[in-house]
Protein backbone atom coordinates (compact mmCIF):
# COMPACT_ATOMS: atom_id res chain seq x y z
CA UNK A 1 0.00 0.00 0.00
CA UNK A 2 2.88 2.24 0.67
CA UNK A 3 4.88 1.76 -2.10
CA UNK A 4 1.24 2.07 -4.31
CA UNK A 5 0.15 5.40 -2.97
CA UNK A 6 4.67 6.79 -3.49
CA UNK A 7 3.71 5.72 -6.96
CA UNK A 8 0.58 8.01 -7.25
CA UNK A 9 1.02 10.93 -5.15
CA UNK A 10 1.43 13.13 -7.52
CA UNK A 11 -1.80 12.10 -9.94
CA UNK A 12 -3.40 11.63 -7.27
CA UNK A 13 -3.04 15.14 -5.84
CA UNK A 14 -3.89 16.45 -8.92
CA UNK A 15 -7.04 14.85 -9.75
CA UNK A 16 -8.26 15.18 -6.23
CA UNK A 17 -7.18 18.55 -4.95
CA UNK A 18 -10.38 19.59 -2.97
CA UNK A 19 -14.03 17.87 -1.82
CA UNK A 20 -15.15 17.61 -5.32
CA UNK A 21 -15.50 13.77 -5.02
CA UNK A 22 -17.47 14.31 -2.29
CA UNK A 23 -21.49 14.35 -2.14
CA UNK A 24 -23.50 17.01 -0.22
CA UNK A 25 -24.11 14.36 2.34
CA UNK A 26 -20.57 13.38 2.34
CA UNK A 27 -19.68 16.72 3.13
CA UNK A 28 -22.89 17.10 5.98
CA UNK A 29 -21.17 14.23 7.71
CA UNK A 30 -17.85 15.38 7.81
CA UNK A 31 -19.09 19.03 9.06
CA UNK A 32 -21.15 17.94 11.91
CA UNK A 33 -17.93 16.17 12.72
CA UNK A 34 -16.74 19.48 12.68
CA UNK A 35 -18.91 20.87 14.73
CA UNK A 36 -19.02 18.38 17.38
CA UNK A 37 -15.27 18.57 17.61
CA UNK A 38 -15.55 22.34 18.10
CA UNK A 39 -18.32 22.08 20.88
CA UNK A 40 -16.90 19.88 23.06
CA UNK A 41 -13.03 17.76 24.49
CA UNK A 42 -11.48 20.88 25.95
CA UNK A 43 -12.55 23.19 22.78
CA UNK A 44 -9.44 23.93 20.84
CA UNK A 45 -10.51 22.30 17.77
CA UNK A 46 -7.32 19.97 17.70
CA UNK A 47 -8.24 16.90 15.41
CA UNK A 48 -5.81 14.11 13.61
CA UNK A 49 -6.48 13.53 9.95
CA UNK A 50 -5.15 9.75 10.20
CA UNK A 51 -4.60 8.61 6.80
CA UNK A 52 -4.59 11.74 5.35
CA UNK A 53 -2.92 11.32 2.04
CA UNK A 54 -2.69 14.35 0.04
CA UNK A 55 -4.55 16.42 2.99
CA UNK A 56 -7.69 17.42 1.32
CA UNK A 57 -9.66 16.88 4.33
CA UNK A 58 -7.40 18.60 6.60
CA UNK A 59 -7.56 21.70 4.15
CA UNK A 60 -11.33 21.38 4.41
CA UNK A 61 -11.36 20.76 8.27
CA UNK A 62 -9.02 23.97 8.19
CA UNK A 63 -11.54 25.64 7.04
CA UNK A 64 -14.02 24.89 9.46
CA UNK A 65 -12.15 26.15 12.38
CA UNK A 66 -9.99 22.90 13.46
CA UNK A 67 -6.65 23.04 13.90
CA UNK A 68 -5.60 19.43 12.53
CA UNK A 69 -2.56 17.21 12.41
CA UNK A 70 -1.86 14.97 9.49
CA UNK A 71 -0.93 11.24 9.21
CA UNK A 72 -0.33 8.88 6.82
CA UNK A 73 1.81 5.83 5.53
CA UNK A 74 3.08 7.74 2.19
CA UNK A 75 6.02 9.97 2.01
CA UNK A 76 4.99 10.69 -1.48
CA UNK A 77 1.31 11.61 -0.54
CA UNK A 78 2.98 13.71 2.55
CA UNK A 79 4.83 15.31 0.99
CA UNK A 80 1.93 16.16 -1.75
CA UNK A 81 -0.03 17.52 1.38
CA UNK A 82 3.29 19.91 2.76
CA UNK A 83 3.30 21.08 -0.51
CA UNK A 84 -0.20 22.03 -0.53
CA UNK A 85 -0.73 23.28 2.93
CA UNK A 86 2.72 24.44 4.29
CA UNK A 87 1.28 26.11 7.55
CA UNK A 88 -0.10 22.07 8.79
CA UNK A 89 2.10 19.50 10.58
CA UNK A 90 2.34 16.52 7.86
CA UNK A 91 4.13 13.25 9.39
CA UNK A 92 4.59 10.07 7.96
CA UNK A 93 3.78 7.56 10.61
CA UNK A 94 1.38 3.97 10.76
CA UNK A 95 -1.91 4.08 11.60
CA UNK A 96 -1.70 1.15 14.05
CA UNK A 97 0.95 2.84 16.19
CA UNK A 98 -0.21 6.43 16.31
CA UNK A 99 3.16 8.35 17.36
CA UNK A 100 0.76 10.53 20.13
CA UNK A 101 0.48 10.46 24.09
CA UNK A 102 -3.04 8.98 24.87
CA UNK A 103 -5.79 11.39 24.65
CA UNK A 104 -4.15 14.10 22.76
CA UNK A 105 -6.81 14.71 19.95
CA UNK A 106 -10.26 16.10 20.68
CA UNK A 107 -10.96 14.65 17.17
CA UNK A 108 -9.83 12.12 14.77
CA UNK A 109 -10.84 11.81 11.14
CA UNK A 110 -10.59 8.18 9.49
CA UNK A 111 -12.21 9.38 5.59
CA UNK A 112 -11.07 6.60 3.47
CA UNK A 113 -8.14 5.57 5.54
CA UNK A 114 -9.22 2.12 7.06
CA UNK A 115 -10.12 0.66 3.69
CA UNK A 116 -7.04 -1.01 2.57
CA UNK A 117 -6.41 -2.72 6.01
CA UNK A 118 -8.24 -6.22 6.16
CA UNK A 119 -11.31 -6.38 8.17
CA UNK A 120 -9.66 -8.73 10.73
CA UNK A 121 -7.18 -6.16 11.25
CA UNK A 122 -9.60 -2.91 11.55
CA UNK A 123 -10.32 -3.16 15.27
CA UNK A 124 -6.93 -2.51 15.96
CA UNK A 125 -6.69 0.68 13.87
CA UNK A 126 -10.14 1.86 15.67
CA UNK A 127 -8.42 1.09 19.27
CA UNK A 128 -5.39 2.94 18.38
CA UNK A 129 -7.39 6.15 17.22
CA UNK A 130 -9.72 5.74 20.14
CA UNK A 131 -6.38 5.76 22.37
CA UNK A 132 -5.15 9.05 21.43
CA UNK A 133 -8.80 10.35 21.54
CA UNK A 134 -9.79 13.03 24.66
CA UNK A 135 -12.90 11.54 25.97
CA UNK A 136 -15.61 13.72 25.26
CA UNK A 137 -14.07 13.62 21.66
CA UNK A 138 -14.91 12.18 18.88
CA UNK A 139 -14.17 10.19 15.36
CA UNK A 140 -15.50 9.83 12.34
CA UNK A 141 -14.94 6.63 10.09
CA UNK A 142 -15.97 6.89 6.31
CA UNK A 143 -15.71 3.81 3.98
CA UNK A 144 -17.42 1.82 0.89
CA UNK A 145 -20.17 -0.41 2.31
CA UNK A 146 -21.15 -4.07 1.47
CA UNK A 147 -19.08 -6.85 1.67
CA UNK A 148 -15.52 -8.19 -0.58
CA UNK A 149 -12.49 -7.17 -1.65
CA UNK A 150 -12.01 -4.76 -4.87
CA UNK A 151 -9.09 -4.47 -6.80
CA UNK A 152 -8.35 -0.49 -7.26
CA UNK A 153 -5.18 -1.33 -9.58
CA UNK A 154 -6.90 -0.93 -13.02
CA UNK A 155 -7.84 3.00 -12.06
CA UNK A 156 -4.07 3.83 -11.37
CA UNK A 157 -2.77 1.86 -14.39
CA UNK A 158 -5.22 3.74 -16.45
CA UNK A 159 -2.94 6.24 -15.42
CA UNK A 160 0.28 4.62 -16.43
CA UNK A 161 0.94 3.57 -13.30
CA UNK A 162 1.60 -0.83 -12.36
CA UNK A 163 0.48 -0.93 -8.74
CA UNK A 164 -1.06 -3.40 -6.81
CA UNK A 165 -3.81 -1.97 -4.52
CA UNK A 166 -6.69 -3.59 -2.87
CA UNK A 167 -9.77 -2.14 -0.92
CA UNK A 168 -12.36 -3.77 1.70
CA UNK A 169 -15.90 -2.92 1.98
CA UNK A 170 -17.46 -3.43 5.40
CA UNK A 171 -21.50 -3.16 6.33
CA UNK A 172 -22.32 -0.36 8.81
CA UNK A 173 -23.05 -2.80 11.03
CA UNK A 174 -20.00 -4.40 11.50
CA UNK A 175 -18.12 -1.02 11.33
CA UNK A 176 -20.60 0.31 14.23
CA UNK A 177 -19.55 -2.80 15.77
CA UNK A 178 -15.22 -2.53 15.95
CA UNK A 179 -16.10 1.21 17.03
CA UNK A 180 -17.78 -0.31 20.38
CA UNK A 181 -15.24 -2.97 20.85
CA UNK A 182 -12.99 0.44 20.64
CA UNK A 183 -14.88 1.90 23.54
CA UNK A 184 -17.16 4.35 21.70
CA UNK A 185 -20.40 5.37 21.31
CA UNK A 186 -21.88 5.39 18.05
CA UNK A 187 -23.64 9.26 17.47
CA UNK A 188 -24.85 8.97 13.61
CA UNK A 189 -24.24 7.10 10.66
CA UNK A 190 -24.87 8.10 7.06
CA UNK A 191 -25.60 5.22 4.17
CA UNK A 192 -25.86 6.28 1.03
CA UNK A 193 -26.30 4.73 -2.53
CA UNK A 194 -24.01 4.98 -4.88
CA UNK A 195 -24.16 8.18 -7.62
CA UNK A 196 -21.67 8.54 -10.61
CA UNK A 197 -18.99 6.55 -11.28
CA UNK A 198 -19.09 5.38 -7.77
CA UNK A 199 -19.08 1.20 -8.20
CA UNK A 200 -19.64 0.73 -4.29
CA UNK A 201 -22.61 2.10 -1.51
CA UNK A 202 -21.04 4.79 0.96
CA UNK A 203 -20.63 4.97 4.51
CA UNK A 204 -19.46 7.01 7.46
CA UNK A 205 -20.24 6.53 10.78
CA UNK A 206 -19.68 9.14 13.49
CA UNK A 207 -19.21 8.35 17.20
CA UNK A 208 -17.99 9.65 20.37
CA UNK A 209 -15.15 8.67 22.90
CA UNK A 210 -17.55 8.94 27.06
CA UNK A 211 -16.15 11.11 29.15
């Protein structure tokens, strides 16, 4: 996955430089995120991006009022995002071993980022994000939903690009379930059919870290 998304960075920053892949309800999602983040866990609006890639969602979050941190596997797709938004902290860094003291974050954003991990495997990501969440925080998980594995090669090497790349759907269900195994409460979930080009449903599930 690594070595796929070095290989792309630079495509895939410029086909997907803002939200524009994102629906209205996409977006509604990720701003009540916002808002929740802003309203509550100590109030400074601090929130990881984990799996940020090319930091389109931190440059929207950013422009909600968060302050947000950056994370992801890819130097090439960090380095895409420092390029982008120079002011933000970009770090290259695992998602299963979150380099952050336990409750630093009074928000973490997972858009897209758990997808590529197997679903026997996703728990742990959830329990590390939930770790460095403040209670009273919260997290916000979005993700294709149904069941299988697809192969997202074919869209890269359209691009001239050999890469082997896999994603996992998951059901809401089972998502809303690894998010209480985590220790959190689920707030609000969004399914929504697939529009466009899309081959896959949509998900993203919002929940909340107790005090």
């Amino acid at each position: 996955m690594q070595h796929a998304y070095d290989t792309v960075a630079a495509d895939y920053a410029a086909r997907l430089p803002d939200t524009r892949a994102e629906t209205p309800l996409d977006l509604a999602m990720v701003d009540a995120f916002a808002e929740a983040v802003v309203g509550a866990a100590g109030g400074d609006g601090l929130v990881l991006d984990a799996g940020c890639g090319t930091g389109r969602m931190s440059r929207h979050l950013a422009g909600r009022g968060l302050r947000t941190v950056g994370l992801d596997l890819s130097h090439g797709m960090v380095t895409m995002a420092r390029r982008a938004q120079p002011g933000t902290s970009y770090v290259v860094g695992a998602l299963g071993a979150l380099p952050y003291a336990d409750a630093s974050f009074a928000g973490v954003l997972l858009w897209y980022s758990t997808i590529h991990t197997p679903p026997d495997e996703q728990s742990a990501l959830l329990s590390e994000a939930a770790r460095v969440l403040r209670p009273g925080g919260h997290l916000l998980v979005g993700f294709q939903a149904g069941t299988g594995v697809r192969d997202v090669a074919p869209a890269y090497r359209a691009l001239g690009h050999e890469v082997v790349l896999e994603r996992h759907l998951a059901s809401p269900d089972e998502m809303g379930t690894r998010l209480a195994d985590a220790g959190l409460v689920e707030v609000a979930r969004l399914v929504r059919r697939a529009v466009g080009s899309e081959r896959d449903d949509q998900a993203a599930l919002l929940a909340r870290r107790p005090d």
